[in-house]
C-alpha atoms as a PDB file:
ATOM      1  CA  UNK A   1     -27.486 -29.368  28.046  1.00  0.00           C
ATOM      2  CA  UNK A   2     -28.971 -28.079  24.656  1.00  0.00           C
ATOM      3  CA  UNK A   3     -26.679 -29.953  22.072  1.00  0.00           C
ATOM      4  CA  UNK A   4     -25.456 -27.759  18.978  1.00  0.00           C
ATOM      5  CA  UNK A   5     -26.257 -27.488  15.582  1.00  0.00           C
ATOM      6  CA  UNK A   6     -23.794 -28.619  12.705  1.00  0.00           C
ATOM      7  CA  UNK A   7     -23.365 -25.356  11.872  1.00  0.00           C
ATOM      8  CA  UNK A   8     -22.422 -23.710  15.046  1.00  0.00           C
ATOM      9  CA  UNK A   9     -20.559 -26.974  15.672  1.00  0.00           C
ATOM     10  CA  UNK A  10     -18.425 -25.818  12.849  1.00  0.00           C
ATOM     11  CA  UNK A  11     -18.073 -22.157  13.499  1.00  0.00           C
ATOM     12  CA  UNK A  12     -16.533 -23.235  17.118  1.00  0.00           C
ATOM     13  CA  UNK A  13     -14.044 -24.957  15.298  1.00  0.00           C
ATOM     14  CA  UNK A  14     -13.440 -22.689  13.280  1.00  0.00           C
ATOM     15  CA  UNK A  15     -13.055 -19.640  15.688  1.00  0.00           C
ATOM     16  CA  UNK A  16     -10.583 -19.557  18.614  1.00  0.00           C
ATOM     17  CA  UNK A  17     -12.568 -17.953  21.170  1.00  0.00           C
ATOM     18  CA  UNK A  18      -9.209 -17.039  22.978  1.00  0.00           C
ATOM     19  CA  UNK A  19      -7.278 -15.364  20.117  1.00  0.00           C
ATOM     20  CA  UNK A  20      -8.385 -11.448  18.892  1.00  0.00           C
ATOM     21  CA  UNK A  21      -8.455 -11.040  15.263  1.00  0.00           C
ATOM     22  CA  UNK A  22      -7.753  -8.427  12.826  1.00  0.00           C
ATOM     23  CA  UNK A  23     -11.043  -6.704  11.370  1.00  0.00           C
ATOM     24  CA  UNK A  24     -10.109  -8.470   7.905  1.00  0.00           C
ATOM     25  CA  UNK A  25     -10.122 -11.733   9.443  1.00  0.00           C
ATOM     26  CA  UNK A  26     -12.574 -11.560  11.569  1.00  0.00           C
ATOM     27  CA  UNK A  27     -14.754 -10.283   8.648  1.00  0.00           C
ATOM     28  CA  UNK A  28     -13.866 -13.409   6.412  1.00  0.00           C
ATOM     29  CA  UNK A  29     -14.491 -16.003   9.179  1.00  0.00           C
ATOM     30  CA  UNK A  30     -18.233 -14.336  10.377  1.00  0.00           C
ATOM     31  CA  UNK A  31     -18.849 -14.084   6.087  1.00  0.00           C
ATOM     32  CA  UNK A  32     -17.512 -17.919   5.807  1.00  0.00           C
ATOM     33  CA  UNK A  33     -19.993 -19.043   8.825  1.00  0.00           C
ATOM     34  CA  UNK A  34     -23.003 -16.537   8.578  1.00  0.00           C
ATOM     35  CA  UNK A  35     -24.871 -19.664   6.543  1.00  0.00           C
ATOM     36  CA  UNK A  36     -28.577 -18.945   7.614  1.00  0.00           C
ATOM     37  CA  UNK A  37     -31.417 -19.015   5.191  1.00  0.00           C
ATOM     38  CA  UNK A  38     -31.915 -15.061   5.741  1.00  0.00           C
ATOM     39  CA  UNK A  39     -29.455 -12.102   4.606  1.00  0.00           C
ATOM     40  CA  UNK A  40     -27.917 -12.146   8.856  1.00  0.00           C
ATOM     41  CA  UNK A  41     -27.008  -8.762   9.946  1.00  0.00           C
ATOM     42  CA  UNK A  42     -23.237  -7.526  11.060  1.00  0.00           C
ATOM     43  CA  UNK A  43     -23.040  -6.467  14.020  1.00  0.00           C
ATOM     44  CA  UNK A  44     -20.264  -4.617  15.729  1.00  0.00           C
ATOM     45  CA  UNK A  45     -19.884  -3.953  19.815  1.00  0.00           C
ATOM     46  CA  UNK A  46     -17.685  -2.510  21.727  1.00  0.00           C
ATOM     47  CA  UNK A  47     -17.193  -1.805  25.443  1.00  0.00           C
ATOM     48  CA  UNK A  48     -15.708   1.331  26.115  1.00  0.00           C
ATOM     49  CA  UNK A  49     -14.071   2.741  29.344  1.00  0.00           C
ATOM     50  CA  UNK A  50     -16.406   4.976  30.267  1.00  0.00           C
ATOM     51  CA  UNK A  51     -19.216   5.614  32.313  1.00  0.00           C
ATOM     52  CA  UNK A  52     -21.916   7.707  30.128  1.00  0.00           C
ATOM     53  CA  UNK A  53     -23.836   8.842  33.629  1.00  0.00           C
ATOM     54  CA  UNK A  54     -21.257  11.567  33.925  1.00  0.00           C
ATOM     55  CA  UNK A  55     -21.776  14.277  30.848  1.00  0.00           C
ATOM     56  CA  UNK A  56     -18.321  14.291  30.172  1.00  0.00           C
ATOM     57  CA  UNK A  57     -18.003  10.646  29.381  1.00  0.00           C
ATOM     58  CA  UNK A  58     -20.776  10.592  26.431  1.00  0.00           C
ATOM     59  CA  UNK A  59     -20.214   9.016  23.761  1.00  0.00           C
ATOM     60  CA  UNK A  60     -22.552   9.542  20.878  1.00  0.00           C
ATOM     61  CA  UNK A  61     -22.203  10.384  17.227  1.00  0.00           C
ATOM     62  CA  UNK A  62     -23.165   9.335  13.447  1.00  0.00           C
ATOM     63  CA  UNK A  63     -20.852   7.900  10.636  1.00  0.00           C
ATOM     64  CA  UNK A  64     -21.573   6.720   7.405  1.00  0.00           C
ATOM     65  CA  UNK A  65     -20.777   3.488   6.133  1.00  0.00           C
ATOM     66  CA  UNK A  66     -18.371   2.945   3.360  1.00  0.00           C
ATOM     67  CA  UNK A  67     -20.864   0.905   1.654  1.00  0.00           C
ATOM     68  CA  UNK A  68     -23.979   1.207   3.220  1.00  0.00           C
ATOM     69  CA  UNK A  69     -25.695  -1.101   5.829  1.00  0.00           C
ATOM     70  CA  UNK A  70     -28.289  -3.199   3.384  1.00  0.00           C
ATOM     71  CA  UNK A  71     -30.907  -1.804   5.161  1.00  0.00           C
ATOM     72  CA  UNK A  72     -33.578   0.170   3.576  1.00  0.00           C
ATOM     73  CA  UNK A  73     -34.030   2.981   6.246  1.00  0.00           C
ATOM     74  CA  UNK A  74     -38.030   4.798   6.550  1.00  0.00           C
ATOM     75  CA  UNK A  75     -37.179   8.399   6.949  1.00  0.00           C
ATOM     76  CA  UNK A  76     -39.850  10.680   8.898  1.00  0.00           C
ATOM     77  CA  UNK A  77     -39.221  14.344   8.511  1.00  0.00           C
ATOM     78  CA  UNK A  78     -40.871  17.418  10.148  1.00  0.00           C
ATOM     79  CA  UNK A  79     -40.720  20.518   7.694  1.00  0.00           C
ATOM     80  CA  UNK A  80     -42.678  22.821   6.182  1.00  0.00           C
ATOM     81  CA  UNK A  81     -43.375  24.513   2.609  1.00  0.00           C
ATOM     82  CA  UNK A  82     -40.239  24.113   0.643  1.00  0.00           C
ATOM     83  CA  UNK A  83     -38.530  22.414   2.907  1.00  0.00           C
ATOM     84  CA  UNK A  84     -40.973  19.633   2.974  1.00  0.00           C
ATOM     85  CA  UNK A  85     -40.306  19.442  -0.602  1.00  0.00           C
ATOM     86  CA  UNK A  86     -36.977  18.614  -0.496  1.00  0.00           C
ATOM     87  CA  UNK A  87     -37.375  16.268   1.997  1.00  0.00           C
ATOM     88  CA  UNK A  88     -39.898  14.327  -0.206  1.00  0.00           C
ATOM     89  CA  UNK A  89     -37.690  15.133  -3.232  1.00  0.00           C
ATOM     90  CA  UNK A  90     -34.799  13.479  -1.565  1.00  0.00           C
ATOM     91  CA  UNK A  91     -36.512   9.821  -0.570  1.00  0.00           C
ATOM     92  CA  UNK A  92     -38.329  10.223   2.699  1.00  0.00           C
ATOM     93  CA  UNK A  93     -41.410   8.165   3.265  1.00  0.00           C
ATOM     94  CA  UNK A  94     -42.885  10.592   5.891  1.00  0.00           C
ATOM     95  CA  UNK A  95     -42.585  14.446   5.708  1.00  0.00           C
ATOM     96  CA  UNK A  96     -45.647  16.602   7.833  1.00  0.00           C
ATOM     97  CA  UNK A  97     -45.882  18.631  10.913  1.00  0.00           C
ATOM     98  CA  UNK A  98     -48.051  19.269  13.071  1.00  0.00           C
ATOM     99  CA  UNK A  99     -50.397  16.110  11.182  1.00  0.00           C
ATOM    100  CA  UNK A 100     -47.216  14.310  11.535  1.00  0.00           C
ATOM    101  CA  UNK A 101     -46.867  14.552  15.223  1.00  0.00           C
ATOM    102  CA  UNK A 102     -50.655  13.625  15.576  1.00  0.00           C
ATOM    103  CA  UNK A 103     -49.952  10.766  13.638  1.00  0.00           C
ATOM    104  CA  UNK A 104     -47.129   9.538  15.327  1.00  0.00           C
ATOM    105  CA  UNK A 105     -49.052  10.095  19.007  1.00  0.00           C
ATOM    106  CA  UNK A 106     -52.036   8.353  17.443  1.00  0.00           C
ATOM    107  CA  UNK A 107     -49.224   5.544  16.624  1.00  0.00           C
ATOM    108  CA  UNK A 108     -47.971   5.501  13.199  1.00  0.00           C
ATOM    109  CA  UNK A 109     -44.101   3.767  13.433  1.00  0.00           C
ATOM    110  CA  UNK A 110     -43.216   3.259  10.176  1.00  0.00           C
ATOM    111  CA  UNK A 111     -39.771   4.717  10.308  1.00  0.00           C
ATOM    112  CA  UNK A 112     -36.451   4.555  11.328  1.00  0.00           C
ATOM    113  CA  UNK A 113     -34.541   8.132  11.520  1.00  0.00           C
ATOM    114  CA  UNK A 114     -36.839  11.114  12.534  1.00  0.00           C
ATOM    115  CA  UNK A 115     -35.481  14.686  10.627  1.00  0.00           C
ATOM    116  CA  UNK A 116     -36.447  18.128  11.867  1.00  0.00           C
ATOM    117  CA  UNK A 117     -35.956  21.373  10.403  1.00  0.00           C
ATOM    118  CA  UNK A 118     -35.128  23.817  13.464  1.00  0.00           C
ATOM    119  CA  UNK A 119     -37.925  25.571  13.263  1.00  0.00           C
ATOM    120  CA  UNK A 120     -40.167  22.124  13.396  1.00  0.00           C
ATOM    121  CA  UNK A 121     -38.427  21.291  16.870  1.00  0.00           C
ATOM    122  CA  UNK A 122     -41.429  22.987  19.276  1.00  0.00           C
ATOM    123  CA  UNK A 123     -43.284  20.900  17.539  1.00  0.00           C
ATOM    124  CA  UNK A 124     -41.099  17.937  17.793  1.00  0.00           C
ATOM    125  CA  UNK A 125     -40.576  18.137  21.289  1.00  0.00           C
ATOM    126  CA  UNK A 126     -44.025  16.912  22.308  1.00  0.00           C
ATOM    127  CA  UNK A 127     -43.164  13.744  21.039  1.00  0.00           C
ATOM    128  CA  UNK A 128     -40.469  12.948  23.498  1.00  0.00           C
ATOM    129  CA  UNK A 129     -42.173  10.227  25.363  1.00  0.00           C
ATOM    130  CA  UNK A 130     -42.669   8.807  21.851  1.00  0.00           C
ATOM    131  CA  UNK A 131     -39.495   9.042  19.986  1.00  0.00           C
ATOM    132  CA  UNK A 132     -37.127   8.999  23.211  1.00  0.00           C
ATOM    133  CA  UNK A 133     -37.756   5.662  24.236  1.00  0.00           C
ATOM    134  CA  UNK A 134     -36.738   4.604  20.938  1.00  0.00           C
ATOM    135  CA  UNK A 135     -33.604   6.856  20.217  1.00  0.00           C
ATOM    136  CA  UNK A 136     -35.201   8.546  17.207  1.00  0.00           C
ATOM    137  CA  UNK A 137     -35.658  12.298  19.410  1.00  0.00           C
ATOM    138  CA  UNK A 138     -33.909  14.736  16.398  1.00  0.00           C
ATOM    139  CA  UNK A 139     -30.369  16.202  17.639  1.00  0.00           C
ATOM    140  CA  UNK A 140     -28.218  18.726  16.201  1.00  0.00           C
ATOM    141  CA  UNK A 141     -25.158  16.536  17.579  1.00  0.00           C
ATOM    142  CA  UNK A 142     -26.758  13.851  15.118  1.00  0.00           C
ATOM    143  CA  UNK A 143     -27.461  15.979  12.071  1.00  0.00           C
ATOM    144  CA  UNK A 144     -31.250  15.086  12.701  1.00  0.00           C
ATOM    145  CA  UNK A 145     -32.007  18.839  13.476  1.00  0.00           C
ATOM    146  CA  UNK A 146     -30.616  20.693  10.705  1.00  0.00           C
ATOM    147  CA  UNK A 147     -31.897  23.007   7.734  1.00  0.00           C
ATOM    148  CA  UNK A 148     -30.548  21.194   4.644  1.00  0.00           C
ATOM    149  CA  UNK A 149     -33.164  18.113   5.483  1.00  0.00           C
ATOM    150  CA  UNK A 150     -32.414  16.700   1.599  1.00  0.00           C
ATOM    151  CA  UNK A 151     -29.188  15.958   2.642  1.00  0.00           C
ATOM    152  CA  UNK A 152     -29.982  14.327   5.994  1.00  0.00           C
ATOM    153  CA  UNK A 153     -32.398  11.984   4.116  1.00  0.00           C
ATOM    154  CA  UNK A 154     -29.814  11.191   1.804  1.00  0.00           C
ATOM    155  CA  UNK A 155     -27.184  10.510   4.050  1.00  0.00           C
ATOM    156  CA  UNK A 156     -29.708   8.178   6.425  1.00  0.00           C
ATOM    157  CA  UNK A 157     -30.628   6.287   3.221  1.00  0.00           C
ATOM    158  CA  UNK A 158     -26.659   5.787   2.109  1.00  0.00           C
ATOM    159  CA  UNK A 159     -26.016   4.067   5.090  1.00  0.00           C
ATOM    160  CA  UNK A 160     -25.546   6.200   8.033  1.00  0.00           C
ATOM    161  CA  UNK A 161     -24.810   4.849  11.133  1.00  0.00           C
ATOM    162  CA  UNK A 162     -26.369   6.722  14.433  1.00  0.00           C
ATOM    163  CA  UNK A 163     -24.339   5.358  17.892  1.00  0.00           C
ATOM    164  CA  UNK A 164     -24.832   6.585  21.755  1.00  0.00           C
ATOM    165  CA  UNK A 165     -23.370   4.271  24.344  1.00  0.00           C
ATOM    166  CA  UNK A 166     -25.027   2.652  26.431  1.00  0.00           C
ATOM    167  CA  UNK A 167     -25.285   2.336  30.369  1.00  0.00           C
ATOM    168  CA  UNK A 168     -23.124  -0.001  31.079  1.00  0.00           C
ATOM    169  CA  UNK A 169     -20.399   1.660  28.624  1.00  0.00           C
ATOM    170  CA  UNK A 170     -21.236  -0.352  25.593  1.00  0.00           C
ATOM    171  CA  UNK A 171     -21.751   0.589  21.973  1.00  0.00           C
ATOM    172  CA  UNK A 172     -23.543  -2.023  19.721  1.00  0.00           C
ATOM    173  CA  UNK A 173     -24.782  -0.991  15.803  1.00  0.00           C
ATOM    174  CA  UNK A 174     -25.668  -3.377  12.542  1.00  0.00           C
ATOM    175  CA  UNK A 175     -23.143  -2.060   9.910  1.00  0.00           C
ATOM    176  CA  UNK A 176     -23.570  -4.388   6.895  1.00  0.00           C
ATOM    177  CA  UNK A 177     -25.430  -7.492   5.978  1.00  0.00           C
ATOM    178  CA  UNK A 178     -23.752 -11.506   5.444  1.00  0.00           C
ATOM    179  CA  UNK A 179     -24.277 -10.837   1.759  1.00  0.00           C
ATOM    180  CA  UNK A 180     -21.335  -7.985   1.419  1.00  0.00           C
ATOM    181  CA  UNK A 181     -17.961  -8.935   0.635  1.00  0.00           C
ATOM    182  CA  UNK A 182     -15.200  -9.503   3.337  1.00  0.00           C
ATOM    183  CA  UNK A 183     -13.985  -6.506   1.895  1.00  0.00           C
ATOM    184  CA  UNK A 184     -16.592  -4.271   2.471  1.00  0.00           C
ATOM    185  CA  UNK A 185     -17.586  -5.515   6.122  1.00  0.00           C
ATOM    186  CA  UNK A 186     -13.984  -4.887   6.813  1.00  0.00           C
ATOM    187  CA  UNK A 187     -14.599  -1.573   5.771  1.00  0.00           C
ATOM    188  CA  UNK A 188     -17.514  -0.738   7.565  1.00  0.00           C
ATOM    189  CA  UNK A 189     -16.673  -2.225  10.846  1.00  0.00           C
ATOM    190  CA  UNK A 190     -13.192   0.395  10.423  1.00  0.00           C
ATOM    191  CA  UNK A 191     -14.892   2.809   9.788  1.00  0.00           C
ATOM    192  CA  UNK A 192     -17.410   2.423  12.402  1.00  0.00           C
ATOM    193  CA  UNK A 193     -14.026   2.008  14.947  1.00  0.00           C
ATOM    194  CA  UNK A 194     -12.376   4.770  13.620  1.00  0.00           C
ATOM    195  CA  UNK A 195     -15.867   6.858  14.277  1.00  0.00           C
ATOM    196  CA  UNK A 196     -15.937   5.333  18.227  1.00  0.00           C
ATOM    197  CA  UNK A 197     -12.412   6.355  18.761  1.00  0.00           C
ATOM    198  CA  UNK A 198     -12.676  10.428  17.199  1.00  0.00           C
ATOM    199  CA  UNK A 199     -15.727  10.359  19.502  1.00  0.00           C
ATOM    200  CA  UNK A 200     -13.835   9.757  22.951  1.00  0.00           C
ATOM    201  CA  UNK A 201     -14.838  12.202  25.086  1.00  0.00           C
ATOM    202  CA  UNK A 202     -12.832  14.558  27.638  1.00  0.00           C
ATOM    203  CA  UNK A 203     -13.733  12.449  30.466  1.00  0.00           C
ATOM    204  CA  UNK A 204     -12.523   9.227  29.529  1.00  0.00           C
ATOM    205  CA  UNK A 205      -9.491   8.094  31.116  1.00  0.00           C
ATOM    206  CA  UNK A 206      -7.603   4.786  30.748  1.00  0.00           C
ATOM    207  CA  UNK A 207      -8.025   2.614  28.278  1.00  0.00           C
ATOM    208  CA  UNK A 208     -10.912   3.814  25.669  1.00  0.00           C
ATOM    209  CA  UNK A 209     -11.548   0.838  23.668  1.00  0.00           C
ATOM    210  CA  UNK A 210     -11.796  -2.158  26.322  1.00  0.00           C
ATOM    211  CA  UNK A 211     -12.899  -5.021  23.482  1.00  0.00           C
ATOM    212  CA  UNK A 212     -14.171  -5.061  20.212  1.00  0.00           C
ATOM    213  CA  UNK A 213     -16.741  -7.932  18.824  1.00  0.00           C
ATOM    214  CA  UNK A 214     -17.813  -8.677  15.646  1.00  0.00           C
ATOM    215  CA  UNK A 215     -20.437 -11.113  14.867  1.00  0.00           C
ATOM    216  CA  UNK A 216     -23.854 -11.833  12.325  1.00  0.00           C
ATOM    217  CA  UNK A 217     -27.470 -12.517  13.884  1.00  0.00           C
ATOM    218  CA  UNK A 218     -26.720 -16.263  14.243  1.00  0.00           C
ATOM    219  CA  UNK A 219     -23.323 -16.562  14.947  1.00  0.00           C
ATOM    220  CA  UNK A 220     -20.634 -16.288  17.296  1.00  0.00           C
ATOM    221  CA  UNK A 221     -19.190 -13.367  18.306  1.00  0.00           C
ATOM    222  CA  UNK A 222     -15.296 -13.125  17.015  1.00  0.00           C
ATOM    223  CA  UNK A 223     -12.948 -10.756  19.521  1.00  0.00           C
ATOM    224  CA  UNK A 224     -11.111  -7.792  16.974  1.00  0.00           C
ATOM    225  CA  UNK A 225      -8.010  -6.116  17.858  1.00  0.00           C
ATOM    226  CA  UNK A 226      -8.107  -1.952  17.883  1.00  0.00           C
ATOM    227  CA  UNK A 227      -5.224  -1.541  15.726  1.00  0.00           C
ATOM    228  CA  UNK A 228      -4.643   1.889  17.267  1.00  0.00           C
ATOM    229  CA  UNK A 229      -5.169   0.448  20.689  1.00  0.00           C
ATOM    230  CA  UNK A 230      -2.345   2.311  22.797  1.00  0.00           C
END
């Protein structure tokens, strides 16, 4: 048996595995441990009582983060003519069409949120064996097909959190980095909650929110009560 390090000896002191936390807590004991040479990542996850095979229990959305996430997000954005210019205007890294989509085809990955102007999305859609795989397909339900482009740039580069759940009814996202104080990963991991539960879809019955986990890259994953749980 692997023995453990005296680091993660002393965050399983420190954290009762059986015990659920409130987000401020929880956010001061994964800041107080999160002791790695690197800025770690927050990450939040929550299992959800759903099952996202049915259309009615999808649950998918976007919400910005109180205080960003610490990560510097590559937009790509498909527009044209003045539209292009705002995009560009606004911060994003990549802004084409139909060169664009060659690009991307021919490989080019050096972004993280794909932006389409509605007119761009014939062109767009070609690219779905490309950008599905990696959840960066544009969608109007996402603000990643919309006209005012500027904005979505700006909002993607502020902080904005993108969420679908998963298969097996789990929602995982990186809202914040170790750095930030208690204060503000409390934040973000509300808001980030409060975003999950306003997204619960028509389908979903019983509980919503089964458990709520809140952890960095290296460290153990602390349980956090849904203080609207009913």
């Amino acid at each position: 048996m692997a023995q453990l390090s005296k680091r993660q000896k002393a965050t399983a002191e420190a954290i009762d595995r059986t015990r659920i936390y409130s987000v401020d807590e929880a956010s001061k004991l994964i800041k107080e441990h999160a002791t790695s040479k690197f800025d770690e990542t927050i990450e939040i996850s929550l299992n959800l009582g759903v099952d996202p095979r049915h259309a009615d229990q999808m649950v998918r959305g976007a919400v910005a983060m109180p205080n960003g996430t610490g990560k510097d997000v590559r937009v790509a954005v498909f527009a044209r003519d003045a539209k292009a210019d705002e995009a560009k205007a606004a911060g994003a890294e990549l802004v084409g069409a139909e060169e664009l989509a060659e690009a991307i085809q021919n490989g080019e990955d050096a972004f993280d949120r794909v932006i389409a102007s509605p007119d761009m999305m014939g062109v767009v859609g070609r690219l779905g064996k490309v950008l599905g795989p990696r959840g960066l397909m544009p969608n109007p339900k996402l603000g990643t097909v919309t006209a005012d482009v500027a904005a979505a740039v700006k909002a993607a580069k502020a902080g904005e959190v993108q969420f679908r759940v998963e298969k097996a009814g789990v929602i995982h996202a990186g809202i914040g980095k170790a750095s930030f104080d208690a204060g503000k990963i409390a934040e973000n991991a509300s808001a980030f909650i409060e975003a999950i539960r306003k997204a619960r879809p028509s389908g979903a019955k019983g509980t919503y929110i089964k458990k709520i986990t809140l952890s960095s890259t290296m460290g153990a994953g602390i349980f956090v009560e849904d203080s609207a749980a009913s």
